[in-house]
Each structure stands twice: as structure tokens, then as C-alpha cells.
Protein backbone atom coordinates (compact mmCIF):
# COMPACT_ATOMS: atom_id res chain seq x y z
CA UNK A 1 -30.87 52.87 -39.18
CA UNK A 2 -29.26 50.15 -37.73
CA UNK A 3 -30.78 48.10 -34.77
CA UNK A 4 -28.22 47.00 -31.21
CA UNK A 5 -29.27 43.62 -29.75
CA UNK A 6 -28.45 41.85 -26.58
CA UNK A 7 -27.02 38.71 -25.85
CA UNK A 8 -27.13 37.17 -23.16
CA UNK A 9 -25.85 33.80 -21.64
CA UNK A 10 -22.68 33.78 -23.24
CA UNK A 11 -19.61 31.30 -22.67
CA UNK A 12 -16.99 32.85 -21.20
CA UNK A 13 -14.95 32.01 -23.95
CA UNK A 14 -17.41 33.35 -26.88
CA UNK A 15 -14.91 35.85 -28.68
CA UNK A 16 -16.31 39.51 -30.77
CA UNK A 17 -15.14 37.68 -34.00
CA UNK A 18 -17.60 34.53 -33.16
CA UNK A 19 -20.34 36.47 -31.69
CA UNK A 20 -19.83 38.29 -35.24
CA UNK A 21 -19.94 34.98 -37.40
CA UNK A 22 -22.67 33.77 -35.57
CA UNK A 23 -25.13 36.46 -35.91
CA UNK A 24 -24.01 37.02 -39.85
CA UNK A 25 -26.16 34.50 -41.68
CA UNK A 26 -29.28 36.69 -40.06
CA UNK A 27 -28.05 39.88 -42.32
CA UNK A 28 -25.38 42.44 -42.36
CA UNK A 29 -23.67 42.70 -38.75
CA UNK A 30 -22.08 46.65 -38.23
CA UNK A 31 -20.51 45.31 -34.94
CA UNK A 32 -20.79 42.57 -32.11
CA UNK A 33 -18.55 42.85 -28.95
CA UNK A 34 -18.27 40.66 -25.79
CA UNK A 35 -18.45 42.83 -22.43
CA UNK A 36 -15.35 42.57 -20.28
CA UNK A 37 -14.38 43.13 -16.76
CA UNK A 38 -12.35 45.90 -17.41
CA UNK A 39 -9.48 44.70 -14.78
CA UNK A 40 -9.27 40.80 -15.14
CA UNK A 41 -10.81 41.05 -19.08
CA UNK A 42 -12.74 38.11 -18.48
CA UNK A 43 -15.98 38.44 -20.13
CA UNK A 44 -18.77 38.89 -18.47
CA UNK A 45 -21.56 36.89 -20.22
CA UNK A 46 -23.00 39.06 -22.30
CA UNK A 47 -22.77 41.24 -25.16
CA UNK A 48 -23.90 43.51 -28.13
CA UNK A 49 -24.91 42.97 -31.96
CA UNK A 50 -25.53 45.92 -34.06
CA UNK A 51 -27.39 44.74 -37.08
CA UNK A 52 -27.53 47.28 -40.43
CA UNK A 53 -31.44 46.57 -40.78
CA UNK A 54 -34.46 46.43 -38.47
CA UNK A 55 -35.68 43.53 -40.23
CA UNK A 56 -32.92 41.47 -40.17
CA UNK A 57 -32.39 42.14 -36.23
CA UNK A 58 -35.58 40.95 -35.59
CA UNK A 59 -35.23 38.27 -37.82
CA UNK A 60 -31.76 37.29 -35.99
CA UNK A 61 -34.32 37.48 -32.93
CA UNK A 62 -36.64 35.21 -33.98
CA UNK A 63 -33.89 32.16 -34.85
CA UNK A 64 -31.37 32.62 -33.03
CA UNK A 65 -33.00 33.28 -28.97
CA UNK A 66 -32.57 29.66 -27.73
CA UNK A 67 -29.91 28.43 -30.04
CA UNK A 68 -26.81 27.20 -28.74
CA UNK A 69 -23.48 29.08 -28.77
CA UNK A 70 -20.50 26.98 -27.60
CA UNK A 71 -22.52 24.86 -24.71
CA UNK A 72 -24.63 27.39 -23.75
CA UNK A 73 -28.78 28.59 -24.81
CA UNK A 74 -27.92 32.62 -25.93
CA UNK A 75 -30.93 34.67 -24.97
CA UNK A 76 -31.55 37.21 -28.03
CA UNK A 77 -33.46 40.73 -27.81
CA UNK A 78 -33.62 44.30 -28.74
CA UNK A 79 -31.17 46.50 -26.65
CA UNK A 80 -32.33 48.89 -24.17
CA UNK A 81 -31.02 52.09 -23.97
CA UNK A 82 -28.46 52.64 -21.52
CA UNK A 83 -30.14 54.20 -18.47
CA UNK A 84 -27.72 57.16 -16.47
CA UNK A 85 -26.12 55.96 -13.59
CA UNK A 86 -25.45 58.07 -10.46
CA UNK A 87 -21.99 59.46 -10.27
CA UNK A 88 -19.40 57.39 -8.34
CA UNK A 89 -17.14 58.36 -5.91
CA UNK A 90 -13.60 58.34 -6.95
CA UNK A 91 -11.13 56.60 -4.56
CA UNK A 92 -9.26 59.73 -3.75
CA UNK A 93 -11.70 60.75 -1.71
CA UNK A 94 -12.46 64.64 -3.81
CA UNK A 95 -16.33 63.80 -3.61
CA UNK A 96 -16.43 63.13 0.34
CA UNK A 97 -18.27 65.45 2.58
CA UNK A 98 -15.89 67.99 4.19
CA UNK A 99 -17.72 68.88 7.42
């Protein structure tokens, strides 16, 4: 089963491919992508590793929280699951209160 981390305090130019080559020496990476603002694509700072192997996740914990990724000190940890949000209102207006 494979294991997601976080990553945090990213360079705004750290791409998926580097966040990818940096976490492979740890073990086998399944995926790493950089979070974008979805209108400008700018990234926002952060992103996600999916390691094959519980041990090597927490290994790529252990030596890689603090080290530095293009100028900056990545922070490193298990992914928490992503929590439900409350529904949005569209900007059409169909949710608003008809009184």
C-alpha cells in the first residue's frame, strides 16, 4: 500500500518532475505533484509525494524534512486525509435563499 506525503515550503518554481527526482533516492515514487492556483497556475507552495512503500516514506521523512529544495527548507510529513468541505455557492446565484 503505498503511503501520500506532504510538502511543504516549496519554491514557487519547484516543478512535479523535480519534486519527483528529489524524493526518488528515498525509494520508489508512484507520483509527486505541485498544487496550483487553478486560474493563474502559479503554484501554491506545496505539494504531494506518493511513495510505493511505508518504509521508504518514512524513511524519505526522516532525511529529507529540513533539506533544502531550490533556496528553500521543505517541511516533510505523512498526508492527512482530505477533510469534506462545506458546499460552495456557485456564482449564479441557484443556491441563494428565495424568500
Amino acid at each position: 500500500m503505498s503511503t501520500k506525503l506532504y510538502v511543504g515550503s516549496l519554491a514557487y518554481g519547484v516543478t512535479d518532475q523535480e519534486l519527483q527526482d528529489f524524493f526518488s533516492p528515498e525509494g520508489k515514487v508512484v507520483n509527486a505533484f505541485v498544487i496550483k492556483d487553478k486560474f493563474s497556475g502559479q503554484s501554491k507552495g506545496f505539494g504531494f509525494v506518493e511513495m510505493e512503500n511505508p518504509e521508504e516514506a518514512q524513511n524519505a521523512i526522516k532525511s529529507l524534512n529540513g533539506k533544502d529544495l531550490k533556496g528553500r527548507s521543505i517541511i516533510v510529513n505523512e498526508a492527512r486525509p482530505q477533510e469534506d468541505r462545506p458546499k460552495r455557492h456557485d456564482f449564479n446565484n441557484n443556491n441563494r435563499q428565495r424568500y
